[in-house]
Protein backbone atom coordinates (compact mmCIF):
# COMPACT_ATOMS: atom_id res chain seq x y z
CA UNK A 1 -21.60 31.73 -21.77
CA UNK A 2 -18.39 29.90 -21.23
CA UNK A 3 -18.73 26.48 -18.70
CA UNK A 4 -16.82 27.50 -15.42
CA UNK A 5 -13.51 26.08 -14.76
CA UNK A 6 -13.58 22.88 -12.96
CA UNK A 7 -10.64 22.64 -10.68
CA UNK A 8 -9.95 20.12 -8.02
CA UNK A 9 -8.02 20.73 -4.95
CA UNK A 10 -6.46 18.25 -2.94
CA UNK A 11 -5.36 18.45 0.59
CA UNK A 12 -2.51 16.42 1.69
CA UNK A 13 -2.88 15.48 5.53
CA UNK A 14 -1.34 12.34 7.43
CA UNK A 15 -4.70 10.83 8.48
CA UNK A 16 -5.24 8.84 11.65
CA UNK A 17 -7.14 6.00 12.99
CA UNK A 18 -10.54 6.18 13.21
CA UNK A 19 -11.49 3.51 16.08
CA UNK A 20 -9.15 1.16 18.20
CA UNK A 21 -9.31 -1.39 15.76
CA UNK A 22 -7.74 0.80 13.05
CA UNK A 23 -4.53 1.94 14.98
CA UNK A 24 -2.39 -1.24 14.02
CA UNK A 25 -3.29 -1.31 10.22
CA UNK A 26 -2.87 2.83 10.66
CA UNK A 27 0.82 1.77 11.74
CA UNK A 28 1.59 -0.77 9.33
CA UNK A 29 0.54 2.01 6.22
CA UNK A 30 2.64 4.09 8.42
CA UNK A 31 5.78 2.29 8.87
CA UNK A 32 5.44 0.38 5.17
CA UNK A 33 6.01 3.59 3.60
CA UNK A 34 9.88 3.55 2.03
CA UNK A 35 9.97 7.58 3.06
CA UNK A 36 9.70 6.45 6.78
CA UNK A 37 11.87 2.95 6.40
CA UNK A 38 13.80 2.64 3.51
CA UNK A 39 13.94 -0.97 3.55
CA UNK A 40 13.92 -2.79 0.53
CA UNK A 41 10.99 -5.23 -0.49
CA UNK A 42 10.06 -7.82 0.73
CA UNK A 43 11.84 -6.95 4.13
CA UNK A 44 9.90 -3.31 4.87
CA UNK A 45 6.22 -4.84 4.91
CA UNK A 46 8.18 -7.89 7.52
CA UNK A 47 9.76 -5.03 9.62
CA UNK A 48 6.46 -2.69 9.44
CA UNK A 49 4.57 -5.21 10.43
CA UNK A 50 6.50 -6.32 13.33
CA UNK A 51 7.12 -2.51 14.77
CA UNK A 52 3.05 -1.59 13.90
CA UNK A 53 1.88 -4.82 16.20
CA UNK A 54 4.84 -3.86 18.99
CA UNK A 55 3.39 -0.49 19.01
CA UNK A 56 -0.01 -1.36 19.04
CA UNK A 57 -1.14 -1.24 22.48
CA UNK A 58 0.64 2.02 23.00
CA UNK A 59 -0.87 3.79 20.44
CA UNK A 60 -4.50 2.52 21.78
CA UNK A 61 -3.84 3.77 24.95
CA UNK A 62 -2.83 6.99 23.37
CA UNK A 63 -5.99 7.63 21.31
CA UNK A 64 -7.77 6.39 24.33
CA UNK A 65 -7.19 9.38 25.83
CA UNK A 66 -8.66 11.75 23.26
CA UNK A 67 -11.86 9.99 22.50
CA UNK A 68 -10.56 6.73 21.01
CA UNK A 69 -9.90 7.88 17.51
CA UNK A 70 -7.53 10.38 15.46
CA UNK A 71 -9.21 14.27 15.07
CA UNK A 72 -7.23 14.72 11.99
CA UNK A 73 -10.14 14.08 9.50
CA UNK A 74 -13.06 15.92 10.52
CA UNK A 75 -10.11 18.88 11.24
CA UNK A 76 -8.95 18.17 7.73
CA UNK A 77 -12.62 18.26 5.84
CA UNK A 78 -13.69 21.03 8.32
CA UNK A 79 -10.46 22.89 6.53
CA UNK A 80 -11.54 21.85 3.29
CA UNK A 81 -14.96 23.29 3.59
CA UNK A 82 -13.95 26.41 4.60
CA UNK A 83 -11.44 26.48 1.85
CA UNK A 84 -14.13 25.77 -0.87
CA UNK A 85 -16.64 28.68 0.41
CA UNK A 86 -13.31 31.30 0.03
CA UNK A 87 -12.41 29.61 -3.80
CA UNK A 88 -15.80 29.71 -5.28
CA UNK A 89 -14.60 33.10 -7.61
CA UNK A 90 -12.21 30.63 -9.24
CA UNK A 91 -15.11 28.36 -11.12
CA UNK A 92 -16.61 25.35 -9.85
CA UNK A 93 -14.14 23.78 -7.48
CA UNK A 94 -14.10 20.57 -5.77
CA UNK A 95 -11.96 20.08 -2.68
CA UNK A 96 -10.70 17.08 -1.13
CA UNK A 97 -9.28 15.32 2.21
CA UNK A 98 -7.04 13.10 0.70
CA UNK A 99 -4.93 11.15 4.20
CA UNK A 100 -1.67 9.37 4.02
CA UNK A 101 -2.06 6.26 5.95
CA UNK A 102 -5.71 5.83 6.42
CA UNK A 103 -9.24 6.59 4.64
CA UNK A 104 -9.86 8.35 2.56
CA UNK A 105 -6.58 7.35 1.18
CA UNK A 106 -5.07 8.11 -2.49
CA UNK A 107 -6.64 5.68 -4.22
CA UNK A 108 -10.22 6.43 -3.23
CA UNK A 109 -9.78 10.32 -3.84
CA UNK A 110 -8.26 9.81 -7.10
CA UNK A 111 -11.81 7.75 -8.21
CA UNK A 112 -13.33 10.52 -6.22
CA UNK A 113 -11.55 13.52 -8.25
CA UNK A 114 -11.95 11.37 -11.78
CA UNK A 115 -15.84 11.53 -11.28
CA UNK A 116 -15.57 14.98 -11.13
CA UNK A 117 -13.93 15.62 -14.43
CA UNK A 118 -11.43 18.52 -13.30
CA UNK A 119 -9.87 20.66 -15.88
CA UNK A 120 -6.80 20.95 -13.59
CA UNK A 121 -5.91 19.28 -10.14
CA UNK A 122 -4.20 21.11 -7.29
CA UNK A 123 -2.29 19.49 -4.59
CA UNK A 124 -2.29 21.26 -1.51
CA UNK A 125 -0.52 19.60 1.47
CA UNK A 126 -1.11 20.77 5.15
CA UNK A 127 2.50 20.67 5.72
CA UNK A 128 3.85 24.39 5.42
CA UNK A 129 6.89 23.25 5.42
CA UNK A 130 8.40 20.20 3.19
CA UNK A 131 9.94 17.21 4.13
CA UNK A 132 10.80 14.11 2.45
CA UNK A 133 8.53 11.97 4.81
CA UNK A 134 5.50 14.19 4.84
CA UNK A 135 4.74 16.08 1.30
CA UNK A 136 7.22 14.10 -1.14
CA UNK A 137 5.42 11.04 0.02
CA UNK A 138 1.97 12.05 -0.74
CA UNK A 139 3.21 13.00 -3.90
CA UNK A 140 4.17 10.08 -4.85
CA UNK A 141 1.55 8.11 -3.32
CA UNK A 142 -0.96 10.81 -5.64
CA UNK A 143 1.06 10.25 -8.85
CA UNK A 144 0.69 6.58 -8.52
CA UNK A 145 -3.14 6.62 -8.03
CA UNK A 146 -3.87 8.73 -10.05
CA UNK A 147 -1.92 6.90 -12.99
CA UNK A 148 -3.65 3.91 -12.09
CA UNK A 149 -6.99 5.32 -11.86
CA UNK A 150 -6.56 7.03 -15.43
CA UNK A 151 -6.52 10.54 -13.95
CA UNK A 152 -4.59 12.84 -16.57
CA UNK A 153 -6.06 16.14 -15.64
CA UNK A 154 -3.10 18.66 -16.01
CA UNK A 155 -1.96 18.39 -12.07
CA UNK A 156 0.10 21.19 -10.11
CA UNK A 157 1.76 20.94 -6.59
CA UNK A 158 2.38 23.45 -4.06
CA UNK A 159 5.15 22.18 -2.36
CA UNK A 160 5.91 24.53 0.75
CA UNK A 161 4.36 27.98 2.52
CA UNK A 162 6.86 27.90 5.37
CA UNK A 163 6.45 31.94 5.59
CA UNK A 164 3.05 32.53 3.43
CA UNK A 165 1.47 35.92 4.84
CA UNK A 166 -1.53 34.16 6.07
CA UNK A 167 -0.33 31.43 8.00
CA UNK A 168 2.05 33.73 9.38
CA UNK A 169 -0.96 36.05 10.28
CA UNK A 170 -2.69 33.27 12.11
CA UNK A 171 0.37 31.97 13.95
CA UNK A 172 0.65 34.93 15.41
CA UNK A 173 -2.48 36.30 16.46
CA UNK A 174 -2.99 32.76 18.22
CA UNK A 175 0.62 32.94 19.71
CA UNK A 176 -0.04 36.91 20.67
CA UNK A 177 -3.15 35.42 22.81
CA UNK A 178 -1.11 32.82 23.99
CA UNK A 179 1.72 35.43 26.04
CA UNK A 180 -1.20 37.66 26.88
CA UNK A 181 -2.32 34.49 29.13
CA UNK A 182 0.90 33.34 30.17
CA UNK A 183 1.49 37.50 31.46
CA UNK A 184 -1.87 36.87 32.85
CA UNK A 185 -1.04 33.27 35.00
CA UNK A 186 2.65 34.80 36.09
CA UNK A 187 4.96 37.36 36.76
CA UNK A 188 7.62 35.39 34.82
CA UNK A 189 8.90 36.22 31.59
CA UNK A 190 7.46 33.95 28.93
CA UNK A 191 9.58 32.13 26.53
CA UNK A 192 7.91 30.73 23.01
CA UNK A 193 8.82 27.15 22.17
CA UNK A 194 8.15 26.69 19.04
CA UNK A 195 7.36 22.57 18.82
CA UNK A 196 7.70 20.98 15.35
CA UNK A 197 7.33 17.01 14.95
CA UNK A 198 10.71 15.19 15.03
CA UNK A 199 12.68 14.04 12.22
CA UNK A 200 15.85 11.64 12.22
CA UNK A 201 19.42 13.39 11.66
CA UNK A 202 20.14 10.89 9.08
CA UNK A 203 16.77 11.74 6.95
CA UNK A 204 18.38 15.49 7.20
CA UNK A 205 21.78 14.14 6.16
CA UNK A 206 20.43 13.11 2.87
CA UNK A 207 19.43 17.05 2.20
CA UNK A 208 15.63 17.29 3.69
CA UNK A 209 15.23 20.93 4.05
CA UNK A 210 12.69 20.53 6.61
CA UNK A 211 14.50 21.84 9.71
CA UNK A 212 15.37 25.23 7.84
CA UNK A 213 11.83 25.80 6.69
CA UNK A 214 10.90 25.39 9.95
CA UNK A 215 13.18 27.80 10.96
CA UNK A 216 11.43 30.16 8.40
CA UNK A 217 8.10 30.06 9.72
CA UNK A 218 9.49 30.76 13.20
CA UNK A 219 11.72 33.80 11.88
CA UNK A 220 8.44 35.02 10.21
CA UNK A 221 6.46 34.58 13.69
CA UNK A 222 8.66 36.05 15.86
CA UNK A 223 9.30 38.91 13.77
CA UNK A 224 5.49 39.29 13.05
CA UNK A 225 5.31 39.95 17.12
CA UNK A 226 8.48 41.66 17.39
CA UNK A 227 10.57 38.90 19.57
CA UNK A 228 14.19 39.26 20.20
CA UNK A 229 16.21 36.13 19.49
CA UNK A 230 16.03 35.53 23.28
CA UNK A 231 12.43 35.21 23.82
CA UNK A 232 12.32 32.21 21.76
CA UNK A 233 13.09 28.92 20.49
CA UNK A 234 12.70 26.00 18.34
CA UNK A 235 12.67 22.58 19.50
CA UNK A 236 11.24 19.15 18.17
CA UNK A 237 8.88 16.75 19.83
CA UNK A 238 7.74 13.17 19.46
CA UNK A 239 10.49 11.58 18.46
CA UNK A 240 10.63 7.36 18.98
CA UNK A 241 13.23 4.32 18.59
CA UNK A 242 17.08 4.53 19.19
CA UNK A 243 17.71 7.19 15.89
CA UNK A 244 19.32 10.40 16.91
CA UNK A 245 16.78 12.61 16.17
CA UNK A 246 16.85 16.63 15.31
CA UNK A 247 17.21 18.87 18.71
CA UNK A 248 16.87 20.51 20.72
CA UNK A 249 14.04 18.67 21.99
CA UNK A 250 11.01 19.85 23.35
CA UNK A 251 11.15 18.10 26.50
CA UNK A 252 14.49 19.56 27.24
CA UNK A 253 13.60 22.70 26.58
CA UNK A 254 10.28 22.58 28.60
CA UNK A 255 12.95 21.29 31.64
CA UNK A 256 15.89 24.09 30.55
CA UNK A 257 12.67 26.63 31.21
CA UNK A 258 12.15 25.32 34.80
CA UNK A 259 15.49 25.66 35.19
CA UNK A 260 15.48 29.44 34.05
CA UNK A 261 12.56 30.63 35.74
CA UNK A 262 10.58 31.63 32.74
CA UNK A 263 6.78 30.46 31.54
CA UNK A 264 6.23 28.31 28.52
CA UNK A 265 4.31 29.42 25.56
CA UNK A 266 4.37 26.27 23.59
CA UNK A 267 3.07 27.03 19.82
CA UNK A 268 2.84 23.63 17.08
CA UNK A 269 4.55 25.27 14.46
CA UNK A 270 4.24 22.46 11.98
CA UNK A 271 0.83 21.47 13.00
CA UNK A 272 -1.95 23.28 11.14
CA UNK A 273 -4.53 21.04 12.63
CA UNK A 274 -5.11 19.50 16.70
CA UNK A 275 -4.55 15.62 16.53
CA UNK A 276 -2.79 12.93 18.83
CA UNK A 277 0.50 15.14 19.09
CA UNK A 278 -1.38 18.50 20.38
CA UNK A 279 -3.91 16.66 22.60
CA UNK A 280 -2.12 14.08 24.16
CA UNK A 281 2.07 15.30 24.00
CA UNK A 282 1.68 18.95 24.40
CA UNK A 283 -1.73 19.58 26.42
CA UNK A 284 -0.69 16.46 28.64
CA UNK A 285 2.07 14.92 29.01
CA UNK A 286 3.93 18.24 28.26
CA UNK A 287 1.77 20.22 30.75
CA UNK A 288 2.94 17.45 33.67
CA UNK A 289 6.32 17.99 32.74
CA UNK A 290 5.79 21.47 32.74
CA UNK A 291 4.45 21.01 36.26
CA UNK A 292 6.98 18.76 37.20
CA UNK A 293 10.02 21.28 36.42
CA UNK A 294 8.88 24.49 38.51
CA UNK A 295 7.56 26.11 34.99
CA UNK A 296 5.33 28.88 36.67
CA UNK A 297 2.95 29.02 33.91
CA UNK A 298 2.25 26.55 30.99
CA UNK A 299 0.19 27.69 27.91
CA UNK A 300 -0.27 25.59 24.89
CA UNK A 301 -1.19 27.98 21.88
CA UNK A 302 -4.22 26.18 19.35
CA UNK A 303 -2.93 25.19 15.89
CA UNK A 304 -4.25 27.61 13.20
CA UNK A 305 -7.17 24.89 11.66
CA UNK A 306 -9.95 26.80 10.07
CA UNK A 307 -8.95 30.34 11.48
CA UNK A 308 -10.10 32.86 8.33
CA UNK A 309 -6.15 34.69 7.85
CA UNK A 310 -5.08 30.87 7.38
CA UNK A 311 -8.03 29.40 4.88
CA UNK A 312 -6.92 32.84 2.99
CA UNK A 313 -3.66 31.85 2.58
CA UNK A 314 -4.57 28.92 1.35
CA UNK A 315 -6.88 30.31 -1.08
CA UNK A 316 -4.24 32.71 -2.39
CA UNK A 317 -1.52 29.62 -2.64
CA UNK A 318 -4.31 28.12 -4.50
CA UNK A 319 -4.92 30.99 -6.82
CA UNK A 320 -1.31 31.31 -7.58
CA UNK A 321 -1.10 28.38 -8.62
CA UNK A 322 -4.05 28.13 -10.81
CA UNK A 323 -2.37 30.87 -12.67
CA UNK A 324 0.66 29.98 -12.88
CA UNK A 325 2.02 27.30 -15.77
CA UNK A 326 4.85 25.91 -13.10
CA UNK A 327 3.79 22.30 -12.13
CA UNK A 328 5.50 22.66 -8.88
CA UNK A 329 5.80 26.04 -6.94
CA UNK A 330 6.40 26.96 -3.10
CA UNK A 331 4.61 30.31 -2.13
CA UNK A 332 6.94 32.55 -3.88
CA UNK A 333 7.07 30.36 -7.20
CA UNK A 334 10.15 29.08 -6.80
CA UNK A 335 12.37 26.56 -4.70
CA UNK A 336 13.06 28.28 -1.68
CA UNK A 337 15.64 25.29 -0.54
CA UNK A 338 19.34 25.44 -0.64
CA UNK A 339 21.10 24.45 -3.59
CA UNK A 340 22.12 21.32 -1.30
CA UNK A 341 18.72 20.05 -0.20
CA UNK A 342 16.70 17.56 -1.59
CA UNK A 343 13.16 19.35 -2.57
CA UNK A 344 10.49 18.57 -4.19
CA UNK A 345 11.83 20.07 -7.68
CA UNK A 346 14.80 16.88 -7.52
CA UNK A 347 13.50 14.59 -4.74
CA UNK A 348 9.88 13.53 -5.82
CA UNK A 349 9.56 13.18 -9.70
């Protein structure tokens, strides 16, 4: 009998500090990456440095509030585990949490992934849809661990799922829960905000087709649960510095809603997992303003984390890509950016 096919499987995630004495190395990883400041060397470690110990204290006080340390990992390898149980017809496969700015970072995962001998390594960010500063980055990070580590198994990427049936599934049974209790709190008619994290205008100058994939996954939704293009929205949150940043943003829409008389249903479209952005910005701080503007009723739909329609998809992006000879492939197979963005097929090699 033949040995089973040993495949890897990586999963891309941002990682997040894991006690208050990790936030400020957390932010200078963060903020010393050249996809977030494109300053040359030696001035981007200066200028990370200076921005991760100015923001410091904030982000303490932020992960103070939710326990002291980031969710994102045990979210992350919770997904992964659920992942492996749905993959184990493809041979024996190993999958791994592999963060961006903090532990387990590239370079350990790599070692980790070597010692397992894969015949073939797929990357599998937790970023449906691609940008520049999220999935290019731990590309590259990946490539250049793995070259240093010796890792040549045969390696494929899965670059983007913006619409991918299963995550699509997920999204909106949560979000369909999510108007039944807003009909539930209030009379008002509900209006769907769907949040994505911020980017700045000039990183979408330069072609990052980020915006319009999220603008696919919230077609997909909303036609999934039969919306009309009044009933919703998107908007982007947590955006920082003086940068103009992509609109409209979520706190102007949560105020534009007071304003109209309608409820909030506030789904993290680009979030797959709960971390300092759901617990803190939408449960809290959006909630108050919510409260603050005359919204009648405030619901903050879960991300999709281990749900079973989501690990699917995953598992079928996976299997795709396992049989298919493309080193890079979205969830159709090919690109699905414009001929003017900057994807992963001319951005990250």
């Amino acid at each position: 009998m033949a040995a089973a096919r040993r495949i890897a499987v990586v999963l891309f995630n941002l990682g997040g500090p894991d006690s208050a004495a990790a936030v400020e190395p957390f932010l200078v990883n963060l903020f010393s990456d050249p996809a977030i400041i494109g300053l040359s060397w030696p001035l981007r470690p200066l200028v990370a440095r200076w921005i991760a110990h100015k923001r410091a204290a904030t982000a303490r006080g932020i992960y103070a509030r939710i326990g002291g340390r980031s969710p994102i990992l045990p979210n992350t390898e919770a997904q992964a585990a659920a992942l492996g149980e749905r993959l184990r017809d493809l041979g024996e496969v190993g999958v791994y949490s592999c963060m961006r700015y903090w532990h387990p970072m590239s370079g350990d995962v790599t070692a980790a992934v070597k010692a397992f001998a894969p015949d073939e390594v797929v990357l599998l960010p937790l970023y449906p849809q691609f940008s520049s500063t999220t999935t290019a980055s731990s590309y590259r990070a990946w490539l250049a661990a793995a070259a240093a580590a010796g890792l040549t198994a045969p390696t494929k990427l899965i670059c983007c799922y913006p619409a991918e049936p299963g995550f699509i599934a997920a999204s909106a049974a949560l979000l369909r829960n999510g108007l039944a209790e807003s009909r539930a709190k209030t009379a008002c008619p509900p209006r769907v905000l769907f949040s994505a994290h911020g980017l700045p205008k000039k990183i979408v100058g330069r072609g990052d087709p980020y915006p319009s994939q999220v603008e696919q996954s919230a077609r997909a939704i909303a036609a999934a649960l039969e919306l009309s293009g009044t009933e919703w929205r998107v908007c982007y949150q947590s955006r920082v510095g003086p940068l103009e940043w992509l609109g409209p943003y979520a706190d102007e829409e949560i105020r534009r809603a007071g304003r109209d008389g309608v409820a909030v249903v506030l789904f993290p479209i680009a979030f797959v997992s709960e971390h300092s952005e759901t617990l803190v910005e939408l449960d809290i701080d959006y909630r108050h303003l919510a409260e603050q503007s005359g919204v009648s009723a405030y619901v903050r739909v879960p991300t999709v984390g281990t749900t079973p329609a989501f690990i699917s998809g995953l598992a079928a992006l996976v299997g795709e890509a396992v049989a298919s000879p493309a080193p890079v492939r979205s969830q159709f197979g090919p690109r699905l950016c414009a001929a003017g963005e900057r994807c992963c097929v001319n951005s990250v090699a």
